[in-house]
Protein backbone atom coordinates (compact mmCIF):
# COMPACT_ATOMS: atom_id res chain seq x y z
CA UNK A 1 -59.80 -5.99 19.28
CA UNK A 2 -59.30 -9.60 19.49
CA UNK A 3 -58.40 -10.09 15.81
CA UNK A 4 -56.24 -7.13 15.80
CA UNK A 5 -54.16 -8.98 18.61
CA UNK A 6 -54.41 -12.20 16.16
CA UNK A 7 -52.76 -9.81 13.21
CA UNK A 8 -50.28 -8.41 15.77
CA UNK A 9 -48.77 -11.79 16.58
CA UNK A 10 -48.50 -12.46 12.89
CA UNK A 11 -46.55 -9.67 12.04
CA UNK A 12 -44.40 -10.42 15.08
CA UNK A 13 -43.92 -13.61 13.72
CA UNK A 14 -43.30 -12.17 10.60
CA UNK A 15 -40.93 -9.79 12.07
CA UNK A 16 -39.15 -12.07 13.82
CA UNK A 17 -38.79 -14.44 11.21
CA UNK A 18 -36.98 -11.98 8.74
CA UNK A 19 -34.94 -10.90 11.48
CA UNK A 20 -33.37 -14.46 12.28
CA UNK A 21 -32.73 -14.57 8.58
CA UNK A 22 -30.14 -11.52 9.38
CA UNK A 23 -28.84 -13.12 11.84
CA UNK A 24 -28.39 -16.50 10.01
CA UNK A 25 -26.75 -14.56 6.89
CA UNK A 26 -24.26 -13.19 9.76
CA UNK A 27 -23.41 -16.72 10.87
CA UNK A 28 -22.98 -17.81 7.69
CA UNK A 29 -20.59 -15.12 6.36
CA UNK A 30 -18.34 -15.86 9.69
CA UNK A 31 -15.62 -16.63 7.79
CA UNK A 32 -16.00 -14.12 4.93
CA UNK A 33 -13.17 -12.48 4.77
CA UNK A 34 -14.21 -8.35 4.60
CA UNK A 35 -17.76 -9.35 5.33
CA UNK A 36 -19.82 -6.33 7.16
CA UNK A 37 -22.71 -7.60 9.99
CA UNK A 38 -26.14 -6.59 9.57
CA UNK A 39 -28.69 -5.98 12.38
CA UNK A 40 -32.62 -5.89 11.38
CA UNK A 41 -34.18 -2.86 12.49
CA UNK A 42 -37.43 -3.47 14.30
CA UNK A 43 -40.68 -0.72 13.76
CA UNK A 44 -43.99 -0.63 15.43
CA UNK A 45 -46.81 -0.29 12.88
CA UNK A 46 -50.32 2.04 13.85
CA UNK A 47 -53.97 1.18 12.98
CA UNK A 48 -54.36 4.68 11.37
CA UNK A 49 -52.73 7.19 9.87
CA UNK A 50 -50.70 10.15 11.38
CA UNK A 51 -52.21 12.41 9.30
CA UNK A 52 -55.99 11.56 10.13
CA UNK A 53 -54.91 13.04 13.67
CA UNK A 54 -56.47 10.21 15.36
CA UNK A 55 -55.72 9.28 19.46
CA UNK A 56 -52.55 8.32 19.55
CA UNK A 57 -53.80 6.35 23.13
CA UNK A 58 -55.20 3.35 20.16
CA UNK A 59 -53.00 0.06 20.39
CA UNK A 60 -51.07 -0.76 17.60
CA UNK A 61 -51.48 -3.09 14.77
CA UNK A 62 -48.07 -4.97 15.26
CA UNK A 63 -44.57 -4.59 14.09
CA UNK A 64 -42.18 -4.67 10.96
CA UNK A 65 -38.73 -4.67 9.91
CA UNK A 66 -37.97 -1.18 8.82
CA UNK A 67 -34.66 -1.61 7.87
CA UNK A 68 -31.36 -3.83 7.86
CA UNK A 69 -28.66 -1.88 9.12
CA UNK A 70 -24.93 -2.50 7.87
CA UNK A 71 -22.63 -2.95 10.50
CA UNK A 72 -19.21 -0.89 9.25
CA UNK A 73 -17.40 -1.72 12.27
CA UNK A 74 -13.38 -2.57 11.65
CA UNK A 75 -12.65 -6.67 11.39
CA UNK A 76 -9.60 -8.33 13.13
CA UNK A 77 -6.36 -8.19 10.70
CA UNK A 78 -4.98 -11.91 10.08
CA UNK A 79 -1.61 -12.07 8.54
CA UNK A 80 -1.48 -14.40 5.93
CA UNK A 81 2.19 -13.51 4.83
CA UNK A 82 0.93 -13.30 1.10
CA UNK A 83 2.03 -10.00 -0.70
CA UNK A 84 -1.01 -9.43 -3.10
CA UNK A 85 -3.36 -10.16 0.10
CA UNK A 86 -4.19 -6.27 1.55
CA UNK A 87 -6.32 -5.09 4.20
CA UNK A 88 -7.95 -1.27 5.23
CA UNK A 89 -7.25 -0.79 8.97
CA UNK A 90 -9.57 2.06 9.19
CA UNK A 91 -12.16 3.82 6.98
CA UNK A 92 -12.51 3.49 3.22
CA UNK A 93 -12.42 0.34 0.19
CA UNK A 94 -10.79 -0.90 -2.53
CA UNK A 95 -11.83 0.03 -5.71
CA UNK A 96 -12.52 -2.83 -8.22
CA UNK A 97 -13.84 -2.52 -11.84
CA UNK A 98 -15.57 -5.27 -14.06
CA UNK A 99 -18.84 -7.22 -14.26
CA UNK A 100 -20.99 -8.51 -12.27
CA UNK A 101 -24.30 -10.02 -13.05
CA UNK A 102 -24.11 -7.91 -16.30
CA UNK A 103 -23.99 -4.84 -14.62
CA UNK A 104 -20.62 -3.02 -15.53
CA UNK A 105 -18.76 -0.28 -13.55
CA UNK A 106 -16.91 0.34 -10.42
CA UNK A 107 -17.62 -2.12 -7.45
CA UNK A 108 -16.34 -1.59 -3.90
CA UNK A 109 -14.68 -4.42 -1.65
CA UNK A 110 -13.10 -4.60 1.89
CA UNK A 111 -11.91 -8.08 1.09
CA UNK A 112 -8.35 -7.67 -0.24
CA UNK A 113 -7.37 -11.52 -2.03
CA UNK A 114 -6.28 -10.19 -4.43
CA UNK A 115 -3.49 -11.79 -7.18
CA UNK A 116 -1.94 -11.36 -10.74
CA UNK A 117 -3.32 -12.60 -13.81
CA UNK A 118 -1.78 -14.13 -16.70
CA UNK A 119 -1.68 -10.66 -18.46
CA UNK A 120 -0.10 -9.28 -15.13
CA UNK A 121 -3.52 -7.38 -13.76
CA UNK A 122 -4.36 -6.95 -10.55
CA UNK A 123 -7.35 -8.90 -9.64
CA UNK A 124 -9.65 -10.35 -7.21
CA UNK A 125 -11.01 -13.92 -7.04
CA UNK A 126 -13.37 -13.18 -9.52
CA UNK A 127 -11.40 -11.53 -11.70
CA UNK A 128 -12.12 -7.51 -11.38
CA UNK A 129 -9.59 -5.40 -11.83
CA UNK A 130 -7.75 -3.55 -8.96
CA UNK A 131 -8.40 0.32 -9.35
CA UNK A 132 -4.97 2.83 -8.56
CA UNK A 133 -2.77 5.61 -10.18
CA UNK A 134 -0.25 4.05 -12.03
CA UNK A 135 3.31 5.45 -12.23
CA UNK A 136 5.06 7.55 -14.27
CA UNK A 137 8.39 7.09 -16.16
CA UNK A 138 9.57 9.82 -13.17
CA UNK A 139 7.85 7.91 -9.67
CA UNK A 140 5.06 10.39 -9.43
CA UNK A 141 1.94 8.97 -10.21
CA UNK A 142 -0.86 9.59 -12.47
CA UNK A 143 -3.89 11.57 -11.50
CA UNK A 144 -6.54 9.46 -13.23
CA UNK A 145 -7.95 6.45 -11.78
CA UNK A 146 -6.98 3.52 -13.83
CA UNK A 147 -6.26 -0.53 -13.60
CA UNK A 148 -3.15 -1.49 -12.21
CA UNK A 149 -1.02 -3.65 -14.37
CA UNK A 150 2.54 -5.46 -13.11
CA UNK A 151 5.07 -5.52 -15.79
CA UNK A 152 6.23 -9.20 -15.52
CA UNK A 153 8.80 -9.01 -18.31
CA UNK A 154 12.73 -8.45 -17.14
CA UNK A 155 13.52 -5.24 -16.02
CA UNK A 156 15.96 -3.54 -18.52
CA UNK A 157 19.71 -2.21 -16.99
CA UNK A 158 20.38 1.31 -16.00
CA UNK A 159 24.05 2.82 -16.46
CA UNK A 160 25.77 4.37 -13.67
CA UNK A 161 25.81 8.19 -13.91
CA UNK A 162 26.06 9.46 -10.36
CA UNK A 163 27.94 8.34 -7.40
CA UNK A 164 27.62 9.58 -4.01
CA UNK A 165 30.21 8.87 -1.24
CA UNK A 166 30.31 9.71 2.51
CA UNK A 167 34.00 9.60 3.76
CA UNK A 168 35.64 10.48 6.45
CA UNK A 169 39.41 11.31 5.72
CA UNK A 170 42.32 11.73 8.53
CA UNK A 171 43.27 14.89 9.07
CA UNK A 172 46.35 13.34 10.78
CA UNK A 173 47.45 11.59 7.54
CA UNK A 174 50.87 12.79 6.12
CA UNK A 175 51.14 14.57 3.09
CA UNK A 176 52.72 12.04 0.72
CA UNK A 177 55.93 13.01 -1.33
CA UNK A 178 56.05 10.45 -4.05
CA UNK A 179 54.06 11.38 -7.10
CA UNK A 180 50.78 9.77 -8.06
CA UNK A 181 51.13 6.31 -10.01
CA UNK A 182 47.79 4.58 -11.28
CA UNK A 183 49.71 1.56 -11.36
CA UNK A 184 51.20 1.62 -8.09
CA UNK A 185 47.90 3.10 -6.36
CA UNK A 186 48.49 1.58 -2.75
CA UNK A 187 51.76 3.24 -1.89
CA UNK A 188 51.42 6.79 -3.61
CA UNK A 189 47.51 7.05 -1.88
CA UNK A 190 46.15 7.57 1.99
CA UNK A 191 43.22 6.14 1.34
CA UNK A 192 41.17 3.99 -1.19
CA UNK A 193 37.50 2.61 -1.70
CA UNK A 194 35.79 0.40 -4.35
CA UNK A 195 32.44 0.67 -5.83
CA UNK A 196 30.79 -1.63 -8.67
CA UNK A 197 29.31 0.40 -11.44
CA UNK A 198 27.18 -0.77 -14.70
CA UNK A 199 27.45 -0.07 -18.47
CA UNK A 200 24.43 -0.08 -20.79
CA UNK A 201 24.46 -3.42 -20.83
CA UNK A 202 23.80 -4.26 -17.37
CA UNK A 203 27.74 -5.16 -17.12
CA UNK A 204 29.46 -4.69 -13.43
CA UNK A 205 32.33 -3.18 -13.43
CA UNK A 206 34.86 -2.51 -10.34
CA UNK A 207 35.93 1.06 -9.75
CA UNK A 208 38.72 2.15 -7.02
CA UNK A 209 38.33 5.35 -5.91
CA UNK A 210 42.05 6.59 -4.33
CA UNK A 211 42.41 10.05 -2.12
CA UNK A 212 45.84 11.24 -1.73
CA UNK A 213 46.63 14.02 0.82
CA UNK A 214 48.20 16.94 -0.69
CA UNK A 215 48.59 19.47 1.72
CA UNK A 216 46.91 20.42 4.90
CA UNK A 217 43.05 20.50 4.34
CA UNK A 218 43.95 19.33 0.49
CA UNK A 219 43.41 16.04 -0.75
CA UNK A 220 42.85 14.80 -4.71
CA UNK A 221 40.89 12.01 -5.38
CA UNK A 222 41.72 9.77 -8.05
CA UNK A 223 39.19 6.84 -10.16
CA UNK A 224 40.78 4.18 -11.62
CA UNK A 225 39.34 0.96 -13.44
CA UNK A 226 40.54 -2.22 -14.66
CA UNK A 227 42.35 -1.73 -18.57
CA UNK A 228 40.70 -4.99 -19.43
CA UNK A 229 37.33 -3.28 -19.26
CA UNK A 230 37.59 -0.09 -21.19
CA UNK A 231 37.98 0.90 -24.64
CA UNK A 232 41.52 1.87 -24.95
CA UNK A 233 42.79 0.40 -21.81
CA UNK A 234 45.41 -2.51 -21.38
CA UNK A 235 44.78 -6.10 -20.16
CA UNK A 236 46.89 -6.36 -16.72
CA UNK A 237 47.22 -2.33 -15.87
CA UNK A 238 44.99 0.36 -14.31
CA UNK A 239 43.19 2.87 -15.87
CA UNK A 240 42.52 6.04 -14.74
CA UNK A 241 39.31 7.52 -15.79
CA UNK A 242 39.63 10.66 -14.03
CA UNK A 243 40.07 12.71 -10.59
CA UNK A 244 39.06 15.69 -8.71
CA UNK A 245 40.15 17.78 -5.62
CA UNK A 246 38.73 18.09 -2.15
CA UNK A 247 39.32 21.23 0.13
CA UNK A 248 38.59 21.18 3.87
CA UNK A 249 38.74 24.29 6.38
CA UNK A 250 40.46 23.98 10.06
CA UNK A 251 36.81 22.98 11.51
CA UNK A 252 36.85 19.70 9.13
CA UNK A 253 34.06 20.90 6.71
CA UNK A 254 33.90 19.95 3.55
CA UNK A 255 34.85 23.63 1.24
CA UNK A 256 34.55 22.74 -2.07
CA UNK A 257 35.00 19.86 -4.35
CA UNK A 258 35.90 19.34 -7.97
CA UNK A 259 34.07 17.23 -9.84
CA UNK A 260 35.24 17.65 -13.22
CA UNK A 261 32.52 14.97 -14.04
CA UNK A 262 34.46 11.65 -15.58
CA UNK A 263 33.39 10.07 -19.05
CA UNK A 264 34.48 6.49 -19.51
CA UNK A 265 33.96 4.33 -22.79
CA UNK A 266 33.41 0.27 -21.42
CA UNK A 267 33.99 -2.59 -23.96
CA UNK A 268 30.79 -3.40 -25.86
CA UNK A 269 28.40 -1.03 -24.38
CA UNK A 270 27.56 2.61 -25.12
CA UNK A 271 30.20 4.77 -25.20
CA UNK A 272 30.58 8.12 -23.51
CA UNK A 273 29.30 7.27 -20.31
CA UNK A 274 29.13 10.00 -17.83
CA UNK A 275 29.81 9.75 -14.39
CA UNK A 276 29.36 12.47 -11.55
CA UNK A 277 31.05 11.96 -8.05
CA UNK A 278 28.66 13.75 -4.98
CA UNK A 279 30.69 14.18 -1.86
CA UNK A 280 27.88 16.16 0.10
CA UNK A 281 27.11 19.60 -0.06
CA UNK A 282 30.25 21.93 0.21
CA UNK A 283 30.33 24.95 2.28
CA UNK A 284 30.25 26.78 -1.42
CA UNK A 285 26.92 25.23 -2.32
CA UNK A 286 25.30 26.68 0.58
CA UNK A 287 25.61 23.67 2.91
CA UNK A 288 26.85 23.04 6.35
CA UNK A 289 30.14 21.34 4.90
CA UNK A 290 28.90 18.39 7.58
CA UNK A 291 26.30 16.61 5.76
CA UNK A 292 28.48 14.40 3.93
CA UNK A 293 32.65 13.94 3.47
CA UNK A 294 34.31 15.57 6.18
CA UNK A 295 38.35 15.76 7.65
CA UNK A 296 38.55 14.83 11.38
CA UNK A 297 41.45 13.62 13.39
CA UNK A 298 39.88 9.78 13.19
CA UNK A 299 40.75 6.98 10.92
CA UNK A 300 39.85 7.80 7.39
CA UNK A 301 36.65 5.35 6.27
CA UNK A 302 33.62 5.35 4.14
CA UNK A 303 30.22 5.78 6.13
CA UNK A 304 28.21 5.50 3.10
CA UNK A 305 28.40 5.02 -0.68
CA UNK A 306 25.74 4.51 -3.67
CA UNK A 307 25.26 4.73 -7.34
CA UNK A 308 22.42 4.73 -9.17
CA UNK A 309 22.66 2.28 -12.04
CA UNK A 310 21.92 -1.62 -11.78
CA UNK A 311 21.82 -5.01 -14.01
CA UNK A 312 18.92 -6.56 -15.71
CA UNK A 313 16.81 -8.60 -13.00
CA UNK A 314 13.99 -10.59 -13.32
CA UNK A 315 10.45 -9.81 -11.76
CA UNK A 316 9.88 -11.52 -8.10
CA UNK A 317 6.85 -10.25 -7.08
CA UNK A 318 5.37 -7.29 -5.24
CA UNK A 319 5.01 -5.32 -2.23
CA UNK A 320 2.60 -2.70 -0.71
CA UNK A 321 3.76 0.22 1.91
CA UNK A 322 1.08 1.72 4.04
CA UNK A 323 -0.16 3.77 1.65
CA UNK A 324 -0.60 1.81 -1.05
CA UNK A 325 2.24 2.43 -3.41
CA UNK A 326 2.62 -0.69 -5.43
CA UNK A 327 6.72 -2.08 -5.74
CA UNK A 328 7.88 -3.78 -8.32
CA UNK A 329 10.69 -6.51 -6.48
CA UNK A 330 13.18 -7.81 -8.84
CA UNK A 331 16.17 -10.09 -8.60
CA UNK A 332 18.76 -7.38 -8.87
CA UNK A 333 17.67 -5.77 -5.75
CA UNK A 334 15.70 -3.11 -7.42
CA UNK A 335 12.58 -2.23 -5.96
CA UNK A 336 10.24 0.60 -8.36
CA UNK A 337 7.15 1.93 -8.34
CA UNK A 338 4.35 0.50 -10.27
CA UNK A 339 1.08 2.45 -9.02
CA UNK A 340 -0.42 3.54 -5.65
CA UNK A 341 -4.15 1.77 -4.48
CA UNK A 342 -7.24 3.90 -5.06
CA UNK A 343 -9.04 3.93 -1.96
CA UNK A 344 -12.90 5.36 -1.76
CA UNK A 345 -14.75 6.64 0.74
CA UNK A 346 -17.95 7.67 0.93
CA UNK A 347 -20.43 10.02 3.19
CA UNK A 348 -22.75 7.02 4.16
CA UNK A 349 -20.92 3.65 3.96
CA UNK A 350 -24.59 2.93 5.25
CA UNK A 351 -26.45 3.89 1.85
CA UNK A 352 -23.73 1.57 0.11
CA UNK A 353 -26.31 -1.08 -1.81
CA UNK A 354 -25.10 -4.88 -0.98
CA UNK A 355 -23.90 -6.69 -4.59
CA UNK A 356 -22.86 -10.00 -3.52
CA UNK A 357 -19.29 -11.69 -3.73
CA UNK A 358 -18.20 -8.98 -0.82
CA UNK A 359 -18.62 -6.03 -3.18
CA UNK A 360 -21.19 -2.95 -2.75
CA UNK A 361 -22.12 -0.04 -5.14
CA UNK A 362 -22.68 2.99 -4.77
CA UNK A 363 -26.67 4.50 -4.33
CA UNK A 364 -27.81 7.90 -4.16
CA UNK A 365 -28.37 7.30 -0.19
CA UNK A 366 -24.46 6.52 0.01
CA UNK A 367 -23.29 9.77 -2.04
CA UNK A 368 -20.56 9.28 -4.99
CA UNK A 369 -17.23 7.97 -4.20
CA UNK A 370 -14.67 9.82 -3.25
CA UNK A 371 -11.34 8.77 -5.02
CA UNK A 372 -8.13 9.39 -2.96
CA UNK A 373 -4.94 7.62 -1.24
CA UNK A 374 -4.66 5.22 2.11
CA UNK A 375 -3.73 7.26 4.66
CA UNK A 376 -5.12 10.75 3.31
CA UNK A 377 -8.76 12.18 3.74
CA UNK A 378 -9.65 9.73 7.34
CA UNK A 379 -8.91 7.16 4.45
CA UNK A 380 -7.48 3.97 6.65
CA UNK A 381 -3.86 2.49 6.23
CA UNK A 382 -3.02 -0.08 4.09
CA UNK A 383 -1.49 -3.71 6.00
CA UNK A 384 0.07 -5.70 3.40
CA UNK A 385 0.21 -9.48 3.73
CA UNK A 386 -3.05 -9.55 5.59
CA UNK A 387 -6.79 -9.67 5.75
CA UNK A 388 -9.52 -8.14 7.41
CA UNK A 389 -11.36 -10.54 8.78
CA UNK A 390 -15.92 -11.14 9.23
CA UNK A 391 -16.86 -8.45 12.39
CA UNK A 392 -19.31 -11.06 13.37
CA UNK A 393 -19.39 -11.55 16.71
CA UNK A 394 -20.59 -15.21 17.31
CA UNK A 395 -21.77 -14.84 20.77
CA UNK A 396 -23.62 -11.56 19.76
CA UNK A 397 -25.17 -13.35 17.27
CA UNK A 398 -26.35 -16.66 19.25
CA UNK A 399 -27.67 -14.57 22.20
CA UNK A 400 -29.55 -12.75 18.69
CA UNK A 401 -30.45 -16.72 17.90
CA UNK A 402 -32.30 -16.83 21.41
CA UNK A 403 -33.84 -13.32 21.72
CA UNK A 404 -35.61 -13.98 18.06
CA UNK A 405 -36.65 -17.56 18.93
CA UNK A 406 -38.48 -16.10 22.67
CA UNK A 407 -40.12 -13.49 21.01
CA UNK A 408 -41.39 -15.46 17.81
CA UNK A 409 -42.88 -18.14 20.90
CA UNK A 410 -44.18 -15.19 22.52
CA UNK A 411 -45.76 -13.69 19.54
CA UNK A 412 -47.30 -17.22 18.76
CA UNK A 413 -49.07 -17.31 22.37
CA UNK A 414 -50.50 -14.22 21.24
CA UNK A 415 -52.33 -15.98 18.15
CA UNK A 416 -53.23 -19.16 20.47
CA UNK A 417 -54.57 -16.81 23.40
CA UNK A 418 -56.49 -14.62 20.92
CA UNK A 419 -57.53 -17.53 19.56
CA UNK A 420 -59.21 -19.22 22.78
CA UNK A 421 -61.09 -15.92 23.00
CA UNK A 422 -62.97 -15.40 19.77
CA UNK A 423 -63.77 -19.87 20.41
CA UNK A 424 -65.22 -18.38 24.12
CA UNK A 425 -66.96 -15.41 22.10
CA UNK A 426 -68.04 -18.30 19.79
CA UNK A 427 -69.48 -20.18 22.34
CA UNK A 428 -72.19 -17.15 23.92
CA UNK A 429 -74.21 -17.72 21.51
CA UNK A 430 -74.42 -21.68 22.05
């Protein structure tokens, strides 16, 4: 009995000594940004087995470490104010593929420093590729998991086709007697607005829109454009490109508009260039009339106007929404999708296998990853411009320090005691 009580405050020691090397790798990892605490996971150990069906009244033989226990608890965001630098407020990690060690694959990470390489990948510090659906020519995305890749090069121009104004026109406007003149728009209109809109070329061009009161409830619309600037034009005069009708009812709803659809040839670029005018939804389309250009007894003015082309800009970096849609930022204002973040989750993030530089893999204890979106699934948001930081709690982990350092003392006074009593049993026989 004596000697088991020796082998008892060995393993405690034992025990005890593995354990404070958990709670030294916590320390250490403090400031590791992602990093997960473990906790060692103490077992008593029996003389005999269960299966002999012996007395379970028997002391034990000692104790063991039976397991180290990841601690998946969420870390404190930091912002950091960097754009490529993500964190996962919630459940769920990044997916990064590469090597590691010569292993090959998928690797999983909560620590998002992430950055673009020369060849305008995704990556981590150590150079693994950020896992995501990238975009398609349309803004959907794809549905296979694949890197994620920035294009870096200039952003080619887009030509105006569509142009959508919100106006509000006076009903209390008089109907205007002299006839139209392009080239005396001011004093034959009610009403004007100005939009820029692009060639092929990525060329800005100024376009006046004018609305002229007809009748009551009746007003034409009419587009006109520098001379200068269109095939056919002259230097110094207007141009008309086109014009259209709008009909409102006694209520101020928009009735119908005509939108012949205009077709304007600018210097140098491509020729035939459609444009499309959207006033809102007309009663005749099915819509409230309300939703968009309307005639009320208030000062005509435009609420709202777009178009949908732009210049060439130059990339400027990237952004991330909540859930994880990748935007390409450009110099000409233009912000378009370039992927969405794969995010994994997984039945047991404690079966996940530890492979160093803040990654895991997946093990047959933590089940195959499931590939989905931030936000979808109990998959956590996305924070852009921040980290998660260690959940190591310091004070937990010293008050650890000083339970681990008592009990490998105490398990030593167990040795020394036992010890003392095989030297007394020693000493019968002298």
């Amino acid at each position: 009995m004596v000697l088991r009580a020796m082998y008892a405050g060995v393993s405690g020691m034992r025990a005890e000594g593995e354990a404070l090397g958990v709670v030294g790798d916590n320390i250490a990892n403090v400031n590791t940004v992602g990093f997960k605490s473990q906790r060692a996971v103490f077992q008593d150990v029996l003389g005999h087995s269960i299966l002999a069906g012996s007395s379970t009244a028997l002391p034990g033989s000692g104790v063991k470490i039976g397991d180290v226990q990841q601690m998946f608890t969420q870390g404190t965001l930091a912002s950091t104010g960097v754009s490529t630098d993500l964190a996962l407020n919630g459940d769920g990690f990044f997916v990064v593929k590469g090597t590691v060690e010569g292993v090959s694959g998928n690797f999983f990470t909560r620590a998002g420093q992430f950055n673009i390489d020369r060849d305008g990948m995704l990556v981590n510090p150590q150079g693994l590729q950020l896992q995501g659906y990238a975009s398609n020519p349309d803004g959907s995305f794809k549905a296979n998991v694949s890197a994620l890749q920035v294009p870096t090069s200039a952003l080619a121009p887009k030509a105006s086709s569509m142009l959508d104004m919100t106006v509000q026109l006076d009903s209390d406007e008089a109907v205007l007697t002299a006839a139209w003149d392009p080239q005396d728009p001011a004093n034959t209109s009610n009403f004007s607005s100005s939009i820029t809109v692009y060639d092929s070329l990525g060329n800005g061009h100024a376009m006046d829109v004018y609305f002229r009161k007809t009748a009551a409830g009746a007003w034409d619309y009419h587009v006109i454009t520098p001379g200068d600037d269109v095939t056919g034009g002259t230097a110094g005069t207007n141009f008309e490109v086109g014009s259209g009708s709008l009909q409102f009812n006694t209520a101020g709803e928009l009735v119908d508009d005509t939108n012949p659809g205009l077709t304007i040839d600018f210097n140098g670029a491509t020729p035939g260039q459609a444009l499309s005018f959207n006033f809102g939804e007309s009663l005749n389309e099915g819509g409230t009339g309300l939703g968009g250009t309307t005639q009320f007894s208030a000062p005509s003015n435009v609420s709202a106007q777009s178009q949908d082309g732009y210049s060439t800009g130059d990339f400027a970096g990237v952004a991330v929404d909540g859930q994880g849609v990748v935007m390409g930022l450009y110099t000409n204002g233009q912000k378009l999708p370039l992927g969405q973040l794969a995010v994994a989750k997984f039945r047991s993030n404690d079966g996940l296998g530890r492979a160093g530089q803040s990654l895991w893999i997946e093990t047959r204890d933590s089940g195959v990853a499931a590939m989905g979106t931030a936000g979808s699934g109990g998959r956590g948001a996305i924070s852009a411009g921040a980290l998660e930081g260690s959940n190591v709690d310091l004070a937990e982990e010293f008050v650890g320090l000083i339970q681990h350092q008592r009990s490998f003392s105490a398990n030593s006074k167990t040795i020394t005691t036992a010890d003392d009593m095989l030297q007394e049993l020693i000493n019968i026989k002298r």
